[in-house]
C-alpha atoms as a PDB file:
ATOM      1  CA  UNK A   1     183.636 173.752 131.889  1.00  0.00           C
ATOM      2  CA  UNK A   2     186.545 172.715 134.270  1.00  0.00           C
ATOM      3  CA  UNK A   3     185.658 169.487 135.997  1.00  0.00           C
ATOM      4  CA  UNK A   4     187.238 170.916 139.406  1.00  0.00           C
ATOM      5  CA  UNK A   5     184.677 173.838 139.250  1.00  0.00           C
ATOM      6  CA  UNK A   6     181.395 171.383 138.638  1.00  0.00           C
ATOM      7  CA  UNK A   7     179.023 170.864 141.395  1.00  0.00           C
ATOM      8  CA  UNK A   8     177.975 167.706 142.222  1.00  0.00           C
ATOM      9  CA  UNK A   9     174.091 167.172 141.506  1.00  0.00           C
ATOM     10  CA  UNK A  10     174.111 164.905 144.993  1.00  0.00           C
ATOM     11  CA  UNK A  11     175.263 165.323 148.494  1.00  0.00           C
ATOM     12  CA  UNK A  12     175.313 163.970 151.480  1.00  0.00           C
ATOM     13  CA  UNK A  13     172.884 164.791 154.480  1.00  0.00           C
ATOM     14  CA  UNK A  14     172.867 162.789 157.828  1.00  0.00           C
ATOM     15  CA  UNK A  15     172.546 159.226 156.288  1.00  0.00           C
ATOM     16  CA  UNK A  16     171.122 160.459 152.963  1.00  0.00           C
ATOM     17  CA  UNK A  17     171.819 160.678 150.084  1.00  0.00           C
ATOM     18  CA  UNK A  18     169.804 163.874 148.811  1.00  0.00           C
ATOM     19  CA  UNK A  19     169.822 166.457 145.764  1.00  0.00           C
ATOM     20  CA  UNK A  20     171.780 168.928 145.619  1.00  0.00           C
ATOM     21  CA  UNK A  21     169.387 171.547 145.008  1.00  0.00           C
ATOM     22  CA  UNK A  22     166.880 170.573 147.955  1.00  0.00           C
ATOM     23  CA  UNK A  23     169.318 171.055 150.365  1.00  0.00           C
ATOM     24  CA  UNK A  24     171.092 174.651 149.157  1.00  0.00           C
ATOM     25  CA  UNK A  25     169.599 176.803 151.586  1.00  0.00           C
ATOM     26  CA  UNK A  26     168.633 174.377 154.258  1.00  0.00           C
ATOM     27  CA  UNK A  27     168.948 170.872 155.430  1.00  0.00           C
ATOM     28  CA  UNK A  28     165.600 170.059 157.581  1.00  0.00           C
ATOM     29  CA  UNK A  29     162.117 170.127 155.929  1.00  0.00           C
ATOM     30  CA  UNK A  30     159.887 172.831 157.218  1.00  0.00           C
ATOM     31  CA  UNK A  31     157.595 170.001 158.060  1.00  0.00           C
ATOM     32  CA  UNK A  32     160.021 167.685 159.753  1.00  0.00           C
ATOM     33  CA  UNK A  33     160.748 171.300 161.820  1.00  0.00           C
ATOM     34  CA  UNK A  34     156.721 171.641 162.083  1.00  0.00           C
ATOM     35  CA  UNK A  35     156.313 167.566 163.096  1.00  0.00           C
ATOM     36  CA  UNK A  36     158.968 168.149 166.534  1.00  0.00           C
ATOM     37  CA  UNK A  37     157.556 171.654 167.599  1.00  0.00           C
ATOM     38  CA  UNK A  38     154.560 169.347 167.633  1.00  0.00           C
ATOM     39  CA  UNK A  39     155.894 166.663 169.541  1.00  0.00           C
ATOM     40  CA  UNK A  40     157.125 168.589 172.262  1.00  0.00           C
ATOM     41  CA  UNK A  41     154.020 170.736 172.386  1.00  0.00           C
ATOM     42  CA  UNK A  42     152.514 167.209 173.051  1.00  0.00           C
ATOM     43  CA  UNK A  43     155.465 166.644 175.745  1.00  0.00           C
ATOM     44  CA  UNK A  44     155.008 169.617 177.450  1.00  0.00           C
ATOM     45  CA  UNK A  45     150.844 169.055 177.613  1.00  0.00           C
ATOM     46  CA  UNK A  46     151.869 165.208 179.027  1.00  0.00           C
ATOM     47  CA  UNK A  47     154.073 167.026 181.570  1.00  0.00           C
ATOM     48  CA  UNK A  48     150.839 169.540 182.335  1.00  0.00           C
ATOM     49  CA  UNK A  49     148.218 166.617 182.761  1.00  0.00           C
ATOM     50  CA  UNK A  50     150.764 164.575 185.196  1.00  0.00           C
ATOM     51  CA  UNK A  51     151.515 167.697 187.754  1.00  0.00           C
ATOM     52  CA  UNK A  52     147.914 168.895 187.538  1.00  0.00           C
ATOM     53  CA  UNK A  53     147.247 165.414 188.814  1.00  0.00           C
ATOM     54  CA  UNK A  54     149.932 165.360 191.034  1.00  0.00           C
ATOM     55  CA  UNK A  55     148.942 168.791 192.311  1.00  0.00           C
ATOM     56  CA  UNK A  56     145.347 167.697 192.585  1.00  0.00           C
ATOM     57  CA  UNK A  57     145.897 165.057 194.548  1.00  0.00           C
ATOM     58  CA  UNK A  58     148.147 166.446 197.191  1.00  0.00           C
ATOM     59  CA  UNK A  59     145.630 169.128 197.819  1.00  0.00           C
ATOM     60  CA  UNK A  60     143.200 166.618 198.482  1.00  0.00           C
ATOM     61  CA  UNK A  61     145.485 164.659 200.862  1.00  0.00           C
ATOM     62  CA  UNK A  62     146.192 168.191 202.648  1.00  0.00           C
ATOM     63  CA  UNK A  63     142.622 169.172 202.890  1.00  0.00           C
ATOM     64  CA  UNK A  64     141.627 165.764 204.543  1.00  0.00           C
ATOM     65  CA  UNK A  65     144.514 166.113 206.858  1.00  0.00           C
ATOM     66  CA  UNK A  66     144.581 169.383 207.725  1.00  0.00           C
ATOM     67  CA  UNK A  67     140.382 169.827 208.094  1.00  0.00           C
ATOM     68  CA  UNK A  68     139.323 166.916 209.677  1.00  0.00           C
ATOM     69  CA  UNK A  69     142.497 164.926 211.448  1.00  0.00           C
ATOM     70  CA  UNK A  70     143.916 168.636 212.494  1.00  0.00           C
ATOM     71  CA  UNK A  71     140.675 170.263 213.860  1.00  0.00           C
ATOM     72  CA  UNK A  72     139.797 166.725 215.805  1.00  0.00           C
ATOM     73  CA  UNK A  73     143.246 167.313 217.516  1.00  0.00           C
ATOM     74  CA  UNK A  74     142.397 170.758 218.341  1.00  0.00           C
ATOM     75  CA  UNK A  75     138.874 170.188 219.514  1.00  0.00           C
ATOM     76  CA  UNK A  76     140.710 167.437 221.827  1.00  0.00           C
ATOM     77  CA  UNK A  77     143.527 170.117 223.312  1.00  0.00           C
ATOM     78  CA  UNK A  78     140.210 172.429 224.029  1.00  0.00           C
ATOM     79  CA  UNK A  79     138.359 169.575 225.645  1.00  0.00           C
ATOM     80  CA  UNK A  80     141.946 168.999 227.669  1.00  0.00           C
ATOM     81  CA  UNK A  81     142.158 172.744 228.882  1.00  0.00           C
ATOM     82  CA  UNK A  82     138.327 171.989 229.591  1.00  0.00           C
ATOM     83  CA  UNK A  83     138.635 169.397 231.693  1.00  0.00           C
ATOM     84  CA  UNK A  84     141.190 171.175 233.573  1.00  0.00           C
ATOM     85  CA  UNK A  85     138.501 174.351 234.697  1.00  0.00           C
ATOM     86  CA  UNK A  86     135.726 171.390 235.747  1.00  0.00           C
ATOM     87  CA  UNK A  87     138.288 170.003 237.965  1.00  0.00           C
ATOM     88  CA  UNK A  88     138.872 173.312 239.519  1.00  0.00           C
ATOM     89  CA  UNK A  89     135.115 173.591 239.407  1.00  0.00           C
ATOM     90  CA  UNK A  90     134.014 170.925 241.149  1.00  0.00           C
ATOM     91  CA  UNK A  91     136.761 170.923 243.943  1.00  0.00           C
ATOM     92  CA  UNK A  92     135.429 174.780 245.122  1.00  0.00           C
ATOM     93  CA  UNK A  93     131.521 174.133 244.395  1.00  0.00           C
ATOM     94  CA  UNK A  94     129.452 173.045 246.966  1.00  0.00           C
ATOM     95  CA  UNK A  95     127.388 169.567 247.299  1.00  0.00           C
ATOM     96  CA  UNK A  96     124.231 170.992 245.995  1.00  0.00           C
ATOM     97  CA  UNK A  97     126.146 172.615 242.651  1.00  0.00           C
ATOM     98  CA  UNK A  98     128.296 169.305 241.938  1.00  0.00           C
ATOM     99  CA  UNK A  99     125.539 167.283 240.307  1.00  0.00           C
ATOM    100  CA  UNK A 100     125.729 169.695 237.486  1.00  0.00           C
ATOM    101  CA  UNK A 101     129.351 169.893 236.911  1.00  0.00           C
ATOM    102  CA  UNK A 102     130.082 166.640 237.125  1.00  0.00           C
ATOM    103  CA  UNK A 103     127.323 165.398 234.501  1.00  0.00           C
ATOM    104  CA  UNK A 104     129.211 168.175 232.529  1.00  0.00           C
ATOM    105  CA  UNK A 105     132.463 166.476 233.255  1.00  0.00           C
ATOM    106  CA  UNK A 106     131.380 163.131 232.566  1.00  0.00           C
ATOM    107  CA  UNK A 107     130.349 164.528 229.232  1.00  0.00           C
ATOM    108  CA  UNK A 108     133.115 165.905 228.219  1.00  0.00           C
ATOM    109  CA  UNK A 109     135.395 162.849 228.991  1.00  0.00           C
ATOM    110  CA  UNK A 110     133.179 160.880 226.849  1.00  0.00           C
ATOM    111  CA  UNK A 111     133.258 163.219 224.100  1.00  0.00           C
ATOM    112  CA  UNK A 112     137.477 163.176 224.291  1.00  0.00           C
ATOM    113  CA  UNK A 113     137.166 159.473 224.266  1.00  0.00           C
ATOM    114  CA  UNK A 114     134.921 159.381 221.088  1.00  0.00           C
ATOM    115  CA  UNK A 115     137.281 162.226 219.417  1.00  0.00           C
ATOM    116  CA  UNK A 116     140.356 160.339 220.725  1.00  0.00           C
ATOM    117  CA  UNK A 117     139.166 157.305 219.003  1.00  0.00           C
ATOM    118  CA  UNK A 118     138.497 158.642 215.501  1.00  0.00           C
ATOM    119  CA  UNK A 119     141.713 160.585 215.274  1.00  0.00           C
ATOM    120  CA  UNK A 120     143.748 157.065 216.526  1.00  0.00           C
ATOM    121  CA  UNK A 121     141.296 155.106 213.330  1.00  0.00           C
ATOM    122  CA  UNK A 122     142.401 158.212 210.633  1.00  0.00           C
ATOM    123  CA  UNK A 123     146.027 158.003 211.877  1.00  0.00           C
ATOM    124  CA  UNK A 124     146.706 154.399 211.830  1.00  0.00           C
ATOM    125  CA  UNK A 125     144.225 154.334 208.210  1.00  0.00           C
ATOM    126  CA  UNK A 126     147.698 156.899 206.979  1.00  0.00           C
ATOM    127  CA  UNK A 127     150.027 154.992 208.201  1.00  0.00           C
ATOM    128  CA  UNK A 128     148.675 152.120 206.494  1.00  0.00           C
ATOM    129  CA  UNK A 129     148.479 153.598 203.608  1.00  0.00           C
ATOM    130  CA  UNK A 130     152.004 154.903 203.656  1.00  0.00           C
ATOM    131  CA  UNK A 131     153.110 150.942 204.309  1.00  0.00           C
ATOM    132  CA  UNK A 132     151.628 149.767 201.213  1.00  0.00           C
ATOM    133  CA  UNK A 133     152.984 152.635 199.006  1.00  0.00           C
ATOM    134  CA  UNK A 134     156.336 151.710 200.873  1.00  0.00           C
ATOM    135  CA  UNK A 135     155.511 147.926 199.666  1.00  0.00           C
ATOM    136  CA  UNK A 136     155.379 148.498 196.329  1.00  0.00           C
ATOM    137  CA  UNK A 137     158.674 149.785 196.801  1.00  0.00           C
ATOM    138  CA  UNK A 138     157.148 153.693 195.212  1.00  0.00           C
ATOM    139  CA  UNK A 139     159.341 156.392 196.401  1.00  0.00           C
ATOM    140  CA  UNK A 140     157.925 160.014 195.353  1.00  0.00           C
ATOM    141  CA  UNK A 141     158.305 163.303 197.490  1.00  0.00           C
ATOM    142  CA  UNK A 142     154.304 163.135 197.525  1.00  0.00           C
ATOM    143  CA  UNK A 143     154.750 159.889 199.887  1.00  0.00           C
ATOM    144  CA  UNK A 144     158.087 161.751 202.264  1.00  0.00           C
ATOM    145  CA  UNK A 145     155.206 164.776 202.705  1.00  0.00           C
ATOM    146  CA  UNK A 146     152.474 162.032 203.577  1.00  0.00           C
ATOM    147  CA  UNK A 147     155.044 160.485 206.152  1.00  0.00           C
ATOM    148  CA  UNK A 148     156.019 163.854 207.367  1.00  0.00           C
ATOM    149  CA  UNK A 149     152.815 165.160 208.084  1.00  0.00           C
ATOM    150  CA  UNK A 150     151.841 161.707 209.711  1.00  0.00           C
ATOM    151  CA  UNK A 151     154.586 161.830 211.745  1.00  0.00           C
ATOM    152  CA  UNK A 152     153.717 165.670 212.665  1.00  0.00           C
ATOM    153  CA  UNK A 153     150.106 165.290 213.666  1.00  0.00           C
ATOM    154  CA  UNK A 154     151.013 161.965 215.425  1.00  0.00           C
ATOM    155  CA  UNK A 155     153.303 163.570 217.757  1.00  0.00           C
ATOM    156  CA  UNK A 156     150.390 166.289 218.217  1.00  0.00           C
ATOM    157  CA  UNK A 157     147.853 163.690 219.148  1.00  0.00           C
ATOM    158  CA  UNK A 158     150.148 161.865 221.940  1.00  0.00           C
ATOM    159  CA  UNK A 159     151.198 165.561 223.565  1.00  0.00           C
ATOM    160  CA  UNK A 160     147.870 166.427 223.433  1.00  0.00           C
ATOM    161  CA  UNK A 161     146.658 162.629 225.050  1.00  0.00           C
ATOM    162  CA  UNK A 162     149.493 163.022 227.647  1.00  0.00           C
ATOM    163  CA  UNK A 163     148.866 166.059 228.817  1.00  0.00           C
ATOM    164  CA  UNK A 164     145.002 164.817 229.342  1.00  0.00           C
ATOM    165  CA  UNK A 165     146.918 161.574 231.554  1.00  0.00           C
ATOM    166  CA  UNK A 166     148.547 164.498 232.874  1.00  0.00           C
ATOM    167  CA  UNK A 167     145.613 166.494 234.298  1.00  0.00           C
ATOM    168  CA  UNK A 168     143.377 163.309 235.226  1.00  0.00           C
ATOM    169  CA  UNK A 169     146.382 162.330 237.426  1.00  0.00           C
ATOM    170  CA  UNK A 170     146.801 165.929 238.918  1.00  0.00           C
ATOM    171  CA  UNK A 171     142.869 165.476 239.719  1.00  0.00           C
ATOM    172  CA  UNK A 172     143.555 162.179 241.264  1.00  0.00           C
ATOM    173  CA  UNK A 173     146.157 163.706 243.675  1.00  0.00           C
ATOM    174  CA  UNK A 174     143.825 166.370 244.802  1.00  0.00           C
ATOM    175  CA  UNK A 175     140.829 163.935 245.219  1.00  0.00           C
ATOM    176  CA  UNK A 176     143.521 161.667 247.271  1.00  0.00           C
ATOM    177  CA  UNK A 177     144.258 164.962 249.522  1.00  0.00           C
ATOM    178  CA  UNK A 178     140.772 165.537 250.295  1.00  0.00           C
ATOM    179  CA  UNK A 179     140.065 162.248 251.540  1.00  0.00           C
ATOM    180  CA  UNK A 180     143.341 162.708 253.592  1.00  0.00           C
ATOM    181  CA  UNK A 181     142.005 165.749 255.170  1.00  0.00           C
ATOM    182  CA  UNK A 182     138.235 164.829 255.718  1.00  0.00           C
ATOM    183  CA  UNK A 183     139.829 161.963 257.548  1.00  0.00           C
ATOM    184  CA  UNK A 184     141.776 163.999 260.128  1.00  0.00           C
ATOM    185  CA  UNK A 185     138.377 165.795 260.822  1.00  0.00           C
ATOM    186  CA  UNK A 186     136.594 162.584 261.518  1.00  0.00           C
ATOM    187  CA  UNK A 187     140.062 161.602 263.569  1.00  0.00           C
ATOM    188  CA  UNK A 188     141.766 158.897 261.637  1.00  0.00           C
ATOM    189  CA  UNK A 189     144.860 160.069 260.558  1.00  0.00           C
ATOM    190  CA  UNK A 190     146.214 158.145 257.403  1.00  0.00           C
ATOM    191  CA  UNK A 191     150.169 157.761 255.592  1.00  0.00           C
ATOM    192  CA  UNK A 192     150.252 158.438 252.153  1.00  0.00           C
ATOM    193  CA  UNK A 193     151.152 155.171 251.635  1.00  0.00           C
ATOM    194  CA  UNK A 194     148.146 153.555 253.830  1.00  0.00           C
ATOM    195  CA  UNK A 195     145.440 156.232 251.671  1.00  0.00           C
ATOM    196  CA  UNK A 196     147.274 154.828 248.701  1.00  0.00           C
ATOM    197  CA  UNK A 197     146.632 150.740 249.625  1.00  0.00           C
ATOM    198  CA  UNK A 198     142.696 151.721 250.252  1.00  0.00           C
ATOM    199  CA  UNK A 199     142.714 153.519 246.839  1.00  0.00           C
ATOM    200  CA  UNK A 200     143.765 150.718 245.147  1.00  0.00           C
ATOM    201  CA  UNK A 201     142.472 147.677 247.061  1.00  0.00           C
ATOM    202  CA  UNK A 202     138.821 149.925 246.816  1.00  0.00           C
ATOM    203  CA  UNK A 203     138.369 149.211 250.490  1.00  0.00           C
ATOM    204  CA  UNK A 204     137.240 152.318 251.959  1.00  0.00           C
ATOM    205  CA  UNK A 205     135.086 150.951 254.705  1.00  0.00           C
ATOM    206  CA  UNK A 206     138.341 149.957 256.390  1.00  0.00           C
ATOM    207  CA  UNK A 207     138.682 153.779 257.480  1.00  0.00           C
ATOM    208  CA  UNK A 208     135.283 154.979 257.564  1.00  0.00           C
ATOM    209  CA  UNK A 209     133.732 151.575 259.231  1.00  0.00           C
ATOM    210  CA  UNK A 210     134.573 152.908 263.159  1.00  0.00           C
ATOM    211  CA  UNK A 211     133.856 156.960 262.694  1.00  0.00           C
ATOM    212  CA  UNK A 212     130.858 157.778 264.848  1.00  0.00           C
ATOM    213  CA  UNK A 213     128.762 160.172 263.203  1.00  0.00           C
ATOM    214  CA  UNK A 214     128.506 162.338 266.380  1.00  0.00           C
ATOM    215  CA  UNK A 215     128.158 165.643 264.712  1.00  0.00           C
ATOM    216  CA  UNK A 216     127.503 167.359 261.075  1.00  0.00           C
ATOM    217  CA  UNK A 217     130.740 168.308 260.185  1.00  0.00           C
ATOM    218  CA  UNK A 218     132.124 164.591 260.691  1.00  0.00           C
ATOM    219  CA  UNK A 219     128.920 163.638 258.323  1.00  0.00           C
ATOM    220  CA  UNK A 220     129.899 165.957 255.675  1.00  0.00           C
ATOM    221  CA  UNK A 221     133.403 164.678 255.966  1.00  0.00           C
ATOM    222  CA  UNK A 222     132.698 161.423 255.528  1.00  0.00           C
ATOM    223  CA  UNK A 223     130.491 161.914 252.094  1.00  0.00           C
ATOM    224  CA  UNK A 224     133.402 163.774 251.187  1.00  0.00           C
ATOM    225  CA  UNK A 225     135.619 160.780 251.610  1.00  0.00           C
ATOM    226  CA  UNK A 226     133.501 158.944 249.767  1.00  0.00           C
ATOM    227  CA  UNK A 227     132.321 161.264 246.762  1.00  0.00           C
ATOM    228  CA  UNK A 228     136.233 161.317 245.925  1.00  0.00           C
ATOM    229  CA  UNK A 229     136.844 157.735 246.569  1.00  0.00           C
ATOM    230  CA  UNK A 230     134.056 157.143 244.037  1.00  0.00           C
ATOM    231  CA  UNK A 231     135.286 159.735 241.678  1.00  0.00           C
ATOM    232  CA  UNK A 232     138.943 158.016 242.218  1.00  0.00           C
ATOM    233  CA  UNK A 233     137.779 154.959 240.373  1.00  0.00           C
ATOM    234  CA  UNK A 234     136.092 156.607 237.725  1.00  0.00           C
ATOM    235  CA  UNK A 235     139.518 158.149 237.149  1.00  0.00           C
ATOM    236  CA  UNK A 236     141.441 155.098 237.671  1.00  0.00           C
ATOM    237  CA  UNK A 237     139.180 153.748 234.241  1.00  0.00           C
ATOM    238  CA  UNK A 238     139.692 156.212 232.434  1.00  0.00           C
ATOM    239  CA  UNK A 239     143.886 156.696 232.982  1.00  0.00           C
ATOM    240  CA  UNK A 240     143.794 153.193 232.003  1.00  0.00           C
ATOM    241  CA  UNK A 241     141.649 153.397 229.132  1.00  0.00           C
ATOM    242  CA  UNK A 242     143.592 156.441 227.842  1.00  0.00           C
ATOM    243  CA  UNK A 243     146.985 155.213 228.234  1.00  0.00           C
ATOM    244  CA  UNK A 244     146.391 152.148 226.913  1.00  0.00           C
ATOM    245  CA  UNK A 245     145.091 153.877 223.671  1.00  0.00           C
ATOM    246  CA  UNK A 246     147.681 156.648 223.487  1.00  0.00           C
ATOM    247  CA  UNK A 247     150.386 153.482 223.532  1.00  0.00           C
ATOM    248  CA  UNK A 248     148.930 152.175 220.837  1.00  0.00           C
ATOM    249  CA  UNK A 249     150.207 154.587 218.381  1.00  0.00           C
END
């Protein structure tokens, strides 16, 4: 037999040296072939397992964000609007019908207060959170949707405070126009500026001291002037207790 028509018994595959005749129809072992479907059948479980868990936990972080920190902030906008009607309540009741709407007021102030609070503790317990993850220098798009959504229900919470500022202040102004008026019935009339320096020195006796009580009308007037003085301070607590929280954020 011619030498140039002789196959060699060896060959090379890769870096090896193999028979010939294990390599004449094909040069990967069925069970090499077997061996990587198997390894990225594990790969692709790995991949499974670590966006189940990633999926897992964002709906977690979404449901304790979205129904408990989101419906506080809602229950506080419906407290706001609230707020707004006892206002307009107790301005157009009569003496006798206050009592009521006021203890209903009062109520409801301390509720927003207590709600106020919690949402302010869950916020700032986020944002905490979101420092430490930035700490440890970890970078993931779970952490921008955490920030995002912080940031989101943050600016929520502080339209939602100001506008409460907002209406107490409104209520304030009113209050400070009634006075104004009830004076002129008694006959002290009263700058804007003057009402204001009472208001805020608390010294209402220096306009009610010399009014003769020389008829009902000037009576009723005068426990006017001083249900909203009262009712002044209360409101002067709480614009200071609210904007002092609502700054914190």
């Amino acid at each position: 037999m011619d030498s140039g028509q002789s196959q060699s018994p060896w060959c090379i595959v890769g870096n090896s040296l193999l028979p010939t005749r294990f390599t004449a129809h094909t040069h990967t072992h069925p069970h090499h072939t077997h061996t990587q479907n198997l390894s990225a059948k594990d790969s692709d479980d790995d991949e499974e397992v670590v966006q189940v868990d990633r999926d897992h936990f964002m709906d977690e972080f979404f449901e304790q964000v979205e129904e408990r920190d989101q419906s506080c902030i809602e229950k506080l906008s419906e407290d706001v609007e609230q707020v707004k009607k006892q206002h307009s309540a107790i301005l157009a009741a009569p003496n006798l019908m206050r009592v009521k709407t006021k203890q209903e007021l009062e109520d409801l102030t301390a509720d927003i207060k207590k709600t106020a609070n919690k949402v302010r503790s869950k916020l700032k317990a986020i944002e905490q959170s979101i420092e430490q993850e930035e700490g440890l220098n970890r970078s993931s798009a779970d952490l921008r949707i955490r920030k995002t959504q912080h940031s989101t229900l943050s600016r929520k919470f502080v339209e939602v405070m100001t506008e409460y500022n907002t209406t107490q202040s409104k209520y304030r102004d009113r209050c400070k126009d009634r006075i104004q008026r009830q004076l002129e019935i008694t006959g002290r009339t009263t700058t804007n500026e003057e009402l204001e320096d009472m208001l805020e020195s608390g010294k209402l006796a220096v306009f009610t001291d010399d009014i003769k009580m020389d008829s009902q009308m000037t009576k009723q007037a005068l426990n006017e002037i001083e249900t909203r003085h009262t009712e002044i301070i209360k409101l002067e607590n709480i614009l200071a207790s609210s904007i002092g929280g609502t700054l914190g954020m």
